[in-house]
Protein backbone atom coordinates (compact mmCIF):
# COMPACT_ATOMS: atom_id res chain seq x y z
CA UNK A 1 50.68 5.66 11.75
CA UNK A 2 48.14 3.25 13.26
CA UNK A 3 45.41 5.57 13.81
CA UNK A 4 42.81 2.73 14.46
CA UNK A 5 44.40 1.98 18.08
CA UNK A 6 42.61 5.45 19.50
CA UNK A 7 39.37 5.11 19.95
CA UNK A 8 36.59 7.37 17.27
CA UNK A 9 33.57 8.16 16.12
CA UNK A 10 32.84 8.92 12.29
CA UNK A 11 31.13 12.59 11.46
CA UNK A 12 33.66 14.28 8.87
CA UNK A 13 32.39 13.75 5.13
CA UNK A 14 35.61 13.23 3.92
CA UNK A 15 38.04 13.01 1.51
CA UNK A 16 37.27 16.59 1.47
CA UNK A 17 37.75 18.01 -1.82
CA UNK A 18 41.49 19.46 -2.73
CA UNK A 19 41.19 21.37 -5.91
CA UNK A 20 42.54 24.46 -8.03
CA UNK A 21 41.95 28.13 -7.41
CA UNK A 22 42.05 29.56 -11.20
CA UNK A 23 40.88 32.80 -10.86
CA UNK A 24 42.49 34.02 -7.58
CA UNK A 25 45.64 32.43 -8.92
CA UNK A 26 45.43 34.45 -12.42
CA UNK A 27 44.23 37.48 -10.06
CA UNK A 28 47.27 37.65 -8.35
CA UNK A 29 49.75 36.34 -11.06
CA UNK A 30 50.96 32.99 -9.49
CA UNK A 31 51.89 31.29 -7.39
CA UNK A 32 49.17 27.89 -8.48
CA UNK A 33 47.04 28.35 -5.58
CA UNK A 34 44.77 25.08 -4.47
CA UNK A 35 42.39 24.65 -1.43
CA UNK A 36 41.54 21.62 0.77
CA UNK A 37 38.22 22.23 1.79
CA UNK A 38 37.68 21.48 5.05
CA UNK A 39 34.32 23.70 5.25
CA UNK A 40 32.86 21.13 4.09
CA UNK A 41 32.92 18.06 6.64
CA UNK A 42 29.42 17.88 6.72
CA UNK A 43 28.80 18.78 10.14
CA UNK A 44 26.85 21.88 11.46
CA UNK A 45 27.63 23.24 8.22
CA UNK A 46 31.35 22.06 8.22
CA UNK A 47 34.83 23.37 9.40
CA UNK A 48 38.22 22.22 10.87
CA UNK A 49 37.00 21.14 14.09
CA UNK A 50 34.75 18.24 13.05
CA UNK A 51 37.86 15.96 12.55
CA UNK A 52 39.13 16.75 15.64
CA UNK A 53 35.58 16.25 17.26
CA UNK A 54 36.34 12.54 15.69
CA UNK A 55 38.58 11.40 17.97
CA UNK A 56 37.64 13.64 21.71
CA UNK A 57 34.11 12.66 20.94
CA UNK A 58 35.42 8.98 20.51
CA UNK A 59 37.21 9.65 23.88
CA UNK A 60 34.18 10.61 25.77
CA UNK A 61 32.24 7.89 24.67
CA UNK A 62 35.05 5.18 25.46
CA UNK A 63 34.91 7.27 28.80
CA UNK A 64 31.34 6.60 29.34
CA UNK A 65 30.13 10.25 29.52
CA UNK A 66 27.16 11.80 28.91
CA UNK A 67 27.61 15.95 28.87
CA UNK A 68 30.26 17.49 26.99
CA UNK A 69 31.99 20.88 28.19
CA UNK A 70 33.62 22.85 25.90
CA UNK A 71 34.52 26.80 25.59
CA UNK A 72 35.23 29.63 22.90
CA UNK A 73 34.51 32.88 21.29
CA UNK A 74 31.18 34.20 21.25
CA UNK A 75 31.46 33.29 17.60
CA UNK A 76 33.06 30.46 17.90
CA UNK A 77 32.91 27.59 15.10
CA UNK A 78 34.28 24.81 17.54
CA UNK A 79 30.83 25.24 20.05
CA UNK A 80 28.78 25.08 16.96
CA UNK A 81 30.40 21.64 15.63
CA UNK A 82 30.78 20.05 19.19
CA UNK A 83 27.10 21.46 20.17
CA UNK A 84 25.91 19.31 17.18
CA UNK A 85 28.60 16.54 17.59
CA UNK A 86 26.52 16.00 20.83
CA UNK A 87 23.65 16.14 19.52
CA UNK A 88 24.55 13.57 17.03
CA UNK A 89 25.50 11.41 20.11
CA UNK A 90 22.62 11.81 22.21
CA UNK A 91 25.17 13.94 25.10
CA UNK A 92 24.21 17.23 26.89
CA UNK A 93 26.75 19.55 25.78
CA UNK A 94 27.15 23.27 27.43
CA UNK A 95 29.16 25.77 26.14
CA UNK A 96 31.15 28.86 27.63
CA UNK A 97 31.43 31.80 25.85
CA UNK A 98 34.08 34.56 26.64
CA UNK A 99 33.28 37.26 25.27
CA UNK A 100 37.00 38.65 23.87
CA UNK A 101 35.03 41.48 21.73
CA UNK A 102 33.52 44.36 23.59
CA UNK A 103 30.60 44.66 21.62
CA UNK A 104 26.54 45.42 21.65
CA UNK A 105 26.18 44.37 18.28
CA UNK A 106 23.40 42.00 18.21
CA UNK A 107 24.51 40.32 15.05
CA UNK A 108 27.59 39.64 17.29
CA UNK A 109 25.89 38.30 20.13
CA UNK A 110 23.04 36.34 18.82
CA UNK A 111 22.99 35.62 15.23
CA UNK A 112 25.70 33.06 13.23
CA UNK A 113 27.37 30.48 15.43
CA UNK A 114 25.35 31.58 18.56
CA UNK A 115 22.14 30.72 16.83
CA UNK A 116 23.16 27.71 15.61
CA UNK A 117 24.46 26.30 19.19
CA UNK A 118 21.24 27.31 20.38
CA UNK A 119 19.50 25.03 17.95
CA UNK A 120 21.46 22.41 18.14
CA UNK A 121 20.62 22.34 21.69
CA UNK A 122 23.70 23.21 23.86
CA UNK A 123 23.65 25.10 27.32
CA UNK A 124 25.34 28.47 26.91
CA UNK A 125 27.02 30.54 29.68
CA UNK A 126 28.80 33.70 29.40
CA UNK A 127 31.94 34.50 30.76
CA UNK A 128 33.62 38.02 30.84
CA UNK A 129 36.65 38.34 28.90
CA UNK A 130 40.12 37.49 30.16
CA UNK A 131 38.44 34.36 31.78
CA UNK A 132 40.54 31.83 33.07
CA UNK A 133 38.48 29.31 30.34
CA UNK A 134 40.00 25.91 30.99
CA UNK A 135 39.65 26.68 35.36
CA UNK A 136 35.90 27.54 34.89
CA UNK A 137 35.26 24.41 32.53
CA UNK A 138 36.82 22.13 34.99
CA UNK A 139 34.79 23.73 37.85
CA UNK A 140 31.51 23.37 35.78
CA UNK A 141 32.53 19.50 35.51
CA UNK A 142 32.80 19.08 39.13
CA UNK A 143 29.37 20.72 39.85
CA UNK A 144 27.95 18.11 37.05
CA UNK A 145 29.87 14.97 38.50
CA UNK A 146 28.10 16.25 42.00
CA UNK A 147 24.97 15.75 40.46
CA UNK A 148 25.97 12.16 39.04
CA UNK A 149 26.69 12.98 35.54
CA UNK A 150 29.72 12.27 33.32
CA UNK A 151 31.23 15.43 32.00
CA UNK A 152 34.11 15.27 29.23
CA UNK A 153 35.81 18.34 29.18
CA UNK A 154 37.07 19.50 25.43
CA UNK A 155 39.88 22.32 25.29
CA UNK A 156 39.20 25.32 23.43
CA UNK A 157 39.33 24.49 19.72
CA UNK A 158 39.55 20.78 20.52
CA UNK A 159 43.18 21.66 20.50
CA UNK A 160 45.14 18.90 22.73
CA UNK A 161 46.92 15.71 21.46
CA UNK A 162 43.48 13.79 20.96
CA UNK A 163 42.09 16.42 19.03
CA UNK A 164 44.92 16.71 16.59
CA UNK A 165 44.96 13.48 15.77
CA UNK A 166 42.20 14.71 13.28
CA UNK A 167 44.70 16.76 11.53
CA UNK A 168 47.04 13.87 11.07
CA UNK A 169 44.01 12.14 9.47
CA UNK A 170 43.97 15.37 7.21
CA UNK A 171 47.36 15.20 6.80
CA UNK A 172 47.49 11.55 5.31
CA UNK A 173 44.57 12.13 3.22
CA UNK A 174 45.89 15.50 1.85
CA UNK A 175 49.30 13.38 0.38
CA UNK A 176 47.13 10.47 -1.02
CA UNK A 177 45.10 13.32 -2.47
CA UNK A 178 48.65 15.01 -4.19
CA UNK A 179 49.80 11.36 -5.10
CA UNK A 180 46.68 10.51 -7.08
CA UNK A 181 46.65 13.88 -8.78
CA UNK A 182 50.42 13.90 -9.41
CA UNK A 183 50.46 17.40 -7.34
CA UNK A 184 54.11 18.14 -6.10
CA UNK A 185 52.72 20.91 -3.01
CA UNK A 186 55.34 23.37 -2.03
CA UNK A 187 53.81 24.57 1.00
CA UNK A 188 50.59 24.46 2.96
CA UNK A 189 48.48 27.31 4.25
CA UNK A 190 46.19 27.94 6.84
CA UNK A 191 44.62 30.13 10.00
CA UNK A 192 46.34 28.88 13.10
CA UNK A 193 44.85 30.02 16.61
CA UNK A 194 44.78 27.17 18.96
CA UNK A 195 47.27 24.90 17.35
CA UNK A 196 45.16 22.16 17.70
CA UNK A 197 45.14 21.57 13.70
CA UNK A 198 48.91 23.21 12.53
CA UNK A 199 50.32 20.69 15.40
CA UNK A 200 48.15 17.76 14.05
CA UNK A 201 49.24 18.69 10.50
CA UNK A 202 53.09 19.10 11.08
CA UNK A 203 53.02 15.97 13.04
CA UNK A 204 51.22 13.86 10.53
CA UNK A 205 53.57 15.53 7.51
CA UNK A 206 56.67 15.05 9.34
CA UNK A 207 55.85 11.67 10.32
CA UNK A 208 55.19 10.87 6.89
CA UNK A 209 58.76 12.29 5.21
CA UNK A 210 56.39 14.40 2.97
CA UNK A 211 58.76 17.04 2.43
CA UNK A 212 55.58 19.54 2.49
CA UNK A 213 56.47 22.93 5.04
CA UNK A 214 53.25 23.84 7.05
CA UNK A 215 52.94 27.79 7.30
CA UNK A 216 50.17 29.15 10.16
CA UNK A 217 49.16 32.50 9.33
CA UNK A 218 47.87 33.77 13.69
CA UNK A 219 44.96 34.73 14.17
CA UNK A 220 45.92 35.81 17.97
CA UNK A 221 49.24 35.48 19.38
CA UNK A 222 52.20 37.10 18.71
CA UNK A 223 54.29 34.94 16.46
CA UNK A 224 56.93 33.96 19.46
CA UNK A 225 54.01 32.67 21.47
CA UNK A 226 52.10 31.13 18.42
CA UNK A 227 55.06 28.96 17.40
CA UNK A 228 55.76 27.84 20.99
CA UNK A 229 52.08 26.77 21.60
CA UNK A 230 52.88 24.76 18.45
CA UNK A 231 55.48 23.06 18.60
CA UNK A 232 54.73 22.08 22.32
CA UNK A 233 51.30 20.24 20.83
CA UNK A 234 53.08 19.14 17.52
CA UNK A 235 55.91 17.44 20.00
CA UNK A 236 53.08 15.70 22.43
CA UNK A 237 50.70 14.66 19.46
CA UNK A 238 54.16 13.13 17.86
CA UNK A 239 54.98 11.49 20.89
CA UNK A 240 51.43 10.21 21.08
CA UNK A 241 51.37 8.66 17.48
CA UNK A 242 54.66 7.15 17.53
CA UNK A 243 56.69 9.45 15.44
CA UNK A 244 60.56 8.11 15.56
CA UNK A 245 62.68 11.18 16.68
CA UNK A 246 59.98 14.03 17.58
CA UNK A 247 59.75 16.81 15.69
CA UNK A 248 62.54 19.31 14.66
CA UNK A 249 61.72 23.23 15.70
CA UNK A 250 62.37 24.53 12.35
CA UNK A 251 59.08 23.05 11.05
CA UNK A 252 57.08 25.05 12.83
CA UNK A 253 56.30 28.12 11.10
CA UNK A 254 53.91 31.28 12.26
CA UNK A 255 53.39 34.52 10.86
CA UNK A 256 51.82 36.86 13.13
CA UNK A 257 51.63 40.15 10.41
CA UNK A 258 48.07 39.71 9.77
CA UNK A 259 46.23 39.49 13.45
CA UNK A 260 45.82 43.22 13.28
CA UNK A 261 44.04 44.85 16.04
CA UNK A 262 43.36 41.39 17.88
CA UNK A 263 41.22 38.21 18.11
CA UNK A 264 37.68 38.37 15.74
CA UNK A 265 38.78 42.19 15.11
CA UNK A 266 38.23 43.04 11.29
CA UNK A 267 40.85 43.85 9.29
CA UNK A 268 41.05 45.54 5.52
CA UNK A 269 43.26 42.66 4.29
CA UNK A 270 40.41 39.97 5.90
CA UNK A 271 37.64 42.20 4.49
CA UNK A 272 39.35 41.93 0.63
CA UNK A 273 40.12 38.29 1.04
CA UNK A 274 36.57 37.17 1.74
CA UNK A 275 35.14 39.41 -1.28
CA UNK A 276 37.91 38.32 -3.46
CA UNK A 277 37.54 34.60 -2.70
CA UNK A 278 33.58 34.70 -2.56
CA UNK A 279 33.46 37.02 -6.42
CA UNK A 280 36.45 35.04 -8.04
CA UNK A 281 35.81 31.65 -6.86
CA UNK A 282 32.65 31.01 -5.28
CA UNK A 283 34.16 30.22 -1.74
CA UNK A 284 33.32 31.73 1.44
CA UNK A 285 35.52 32.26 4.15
CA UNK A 286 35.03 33.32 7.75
CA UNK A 287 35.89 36.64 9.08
CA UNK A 288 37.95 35.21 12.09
CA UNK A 289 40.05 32.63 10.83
CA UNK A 290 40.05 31.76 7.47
CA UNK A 291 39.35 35.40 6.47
CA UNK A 292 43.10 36.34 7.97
CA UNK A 293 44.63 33.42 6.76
CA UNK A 294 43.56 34.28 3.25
CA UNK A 295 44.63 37.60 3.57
CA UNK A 296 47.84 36.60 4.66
CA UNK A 297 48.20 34.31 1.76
CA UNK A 298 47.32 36.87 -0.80
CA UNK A 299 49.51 39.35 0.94
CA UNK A 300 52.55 36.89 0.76
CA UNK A 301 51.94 36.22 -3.02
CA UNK A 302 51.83 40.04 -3.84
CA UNK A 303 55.44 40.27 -1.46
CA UNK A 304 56.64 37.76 -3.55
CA UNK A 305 57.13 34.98 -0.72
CA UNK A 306 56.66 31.98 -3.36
CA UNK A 307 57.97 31.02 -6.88
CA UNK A 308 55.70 31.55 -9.69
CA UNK A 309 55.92 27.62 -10.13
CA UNK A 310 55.30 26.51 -6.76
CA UNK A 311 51.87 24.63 -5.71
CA UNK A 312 50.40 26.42 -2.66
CA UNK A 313 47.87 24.60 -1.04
CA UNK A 314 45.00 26.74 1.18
CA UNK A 315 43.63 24.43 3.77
CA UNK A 316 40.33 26.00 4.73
CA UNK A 317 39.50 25.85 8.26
CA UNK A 318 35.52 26.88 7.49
CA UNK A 319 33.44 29.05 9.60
CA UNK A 320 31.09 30.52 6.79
CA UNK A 321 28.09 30.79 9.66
CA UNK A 322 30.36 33.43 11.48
CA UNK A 323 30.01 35.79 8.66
CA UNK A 324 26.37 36.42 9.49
CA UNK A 325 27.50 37.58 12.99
CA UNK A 326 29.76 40.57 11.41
CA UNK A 327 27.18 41.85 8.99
CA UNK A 328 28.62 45.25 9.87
CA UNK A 329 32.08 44.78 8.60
CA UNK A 330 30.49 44.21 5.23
CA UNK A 331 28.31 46.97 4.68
CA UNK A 332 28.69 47.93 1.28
CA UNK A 333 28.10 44.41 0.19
CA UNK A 334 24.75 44.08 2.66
CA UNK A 335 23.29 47.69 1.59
CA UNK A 336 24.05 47.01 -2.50
């Protein structure tokens, strides 16, 4: 995989580190649980999206452009890292925030991620809900091209076959990683909502004969919708790289169990993963994404889903800052 031919720009502080998880492992009685720790890229305070910010950003400059347009969650981690990947590059970058949660909460609305865009600069404009997203971005870019600027236009969660070429990146450093540790991973974990970095992953594993079987615990979709938003991206970012053969269906693999009552909606099982991760190892997740995923990894250990020998590794998608916007959900930990 000639990853050199597409053009990039370097902001992820990586290798990122891939180590053990002792004392969640011993919590839960096996299987050996590890982490790749992609919280900490470096930028904005780290997370999943800054590899895929890579190669878009790297886009948009081989474009010529000066404003980047991008959209999300009101708490969403990809604004923050692409507000400051602009920033970084000297571009205008706006953001539009739907706002899936109907909320008043002013941690919600103005504190974690929100803050942080705001500091690092961006625009922000609010849209309702149920927003066609990608149809108001691309009318916002016509109003700036009107005005003579250069918009670039990112997908939500930098999730299209440019983006994910950051998770075949991951993917080729995560098996070096394995080789130089003598690691034999059984299976690799992590939040999935806009595909951007399961498809980037799969492709970049598959292309690579690792043997490795990519599970995406949802943080949205229904798991028939998840796994076809997938494997779509995983079969165009394959394509795109070269892969000989595409990518066989069976690889891609969703579990929908743990989205509970929807997008950014708490859940008890995302509530006890955070406190267990943060008060046995130190780590904190994000109540969103890696929050769910975690919970859906400790639930699958407890069912029994892997062998007490197998090597599971946790890739962690960041997204930390978001905690500070659902203050609420952790009350007995704020008030004691």
């Amino acid at each position: 995989m000639h990853l050199s031919r597409f053009p990039r720009v370097r902001l992820t502080h990586a290798p990122t580190a891939l180590h053990p998880m002792p004392n969640l492992t011993r919590h839960l009685g096996g299987p050996r649980l590890w982490i790749k720790r992609d919280d900490c890229t470096g930028l904005a305070s780290g997370g999943n999206k800054t590899r895929k910010l890579e190669f878009l950003m790297g886009e948009a400059q081989a474009q010529g452009c000066d404003h980047v347009i991008t959209q999300g969650a009101v708490q969403s981690n990809h604004v923050r890292q692409t507000a400051a990947a602009a920033a970084v590059l000297g571009m205008k970058c706006t953001g539009l925030l739907e706002h899936r949660i109907t909320t008043s909460d002013r941690d919600y609305l103005g504190s974690g991620n929100v803050l942080l865009d705001q500091l690092f600069g961006a625009t922000l404009e609010q849209r309702p809900g149920g927003t066609d997203m990608q149809a108001e971005m691309e009318a916002l870019a016509g109003r700036l091209r009107s005005r003579g600027e250069k918009p670039y236009v990112i997908p939500g969660g930098g999730s299209n076959r440019v983006g994910a070429l950051g998770y075949v990146t991951c993917a080729i450093e995560l098996l070096a990683q394995a080789n130089d540790l003598g690691l034999r991973i059984d299976h690799v974990v992590h939040a999935t909502g806009s595909t951007g970095t399961q498809a980037g992953l799969v492709a970049g594993l598959e292309g690579l004969n690792s043997g490795i079987p990519v599970l995406g615990i949802s943080t949205r979709q229904p798991r028939d919708v998840q796994e076809a938003n997938v494997y779509r991206l995983t079969q165009a970012t394959a394509d795109f790289i070269g892969v000989r053969g595409g990518i066989d269906r069976a690889a891609i693999k969703a579990n929908s169990d743990y989205v509970g009552g929807g997008y950014g909606v708490p859940t008890p099982g995302m509530i006890e993963a955070v406190e267990l991760t943060a008060r046995l190892e130190g780590i904190l997740l994000d109540p969103v994404y890696s929050g769910k995923g975690m919970a859906g990894l400790i639930d699958l250990v407890r069912r029994g889903h892997f062998r007490p020998d197998e090597n599971v590794v946790f890739l962690h998608t960041g997204g930390s800052v978001g905690l500070f916007g659902y203050v609420g959900s952790f009350a007995p930990v704020a008030d004691g």
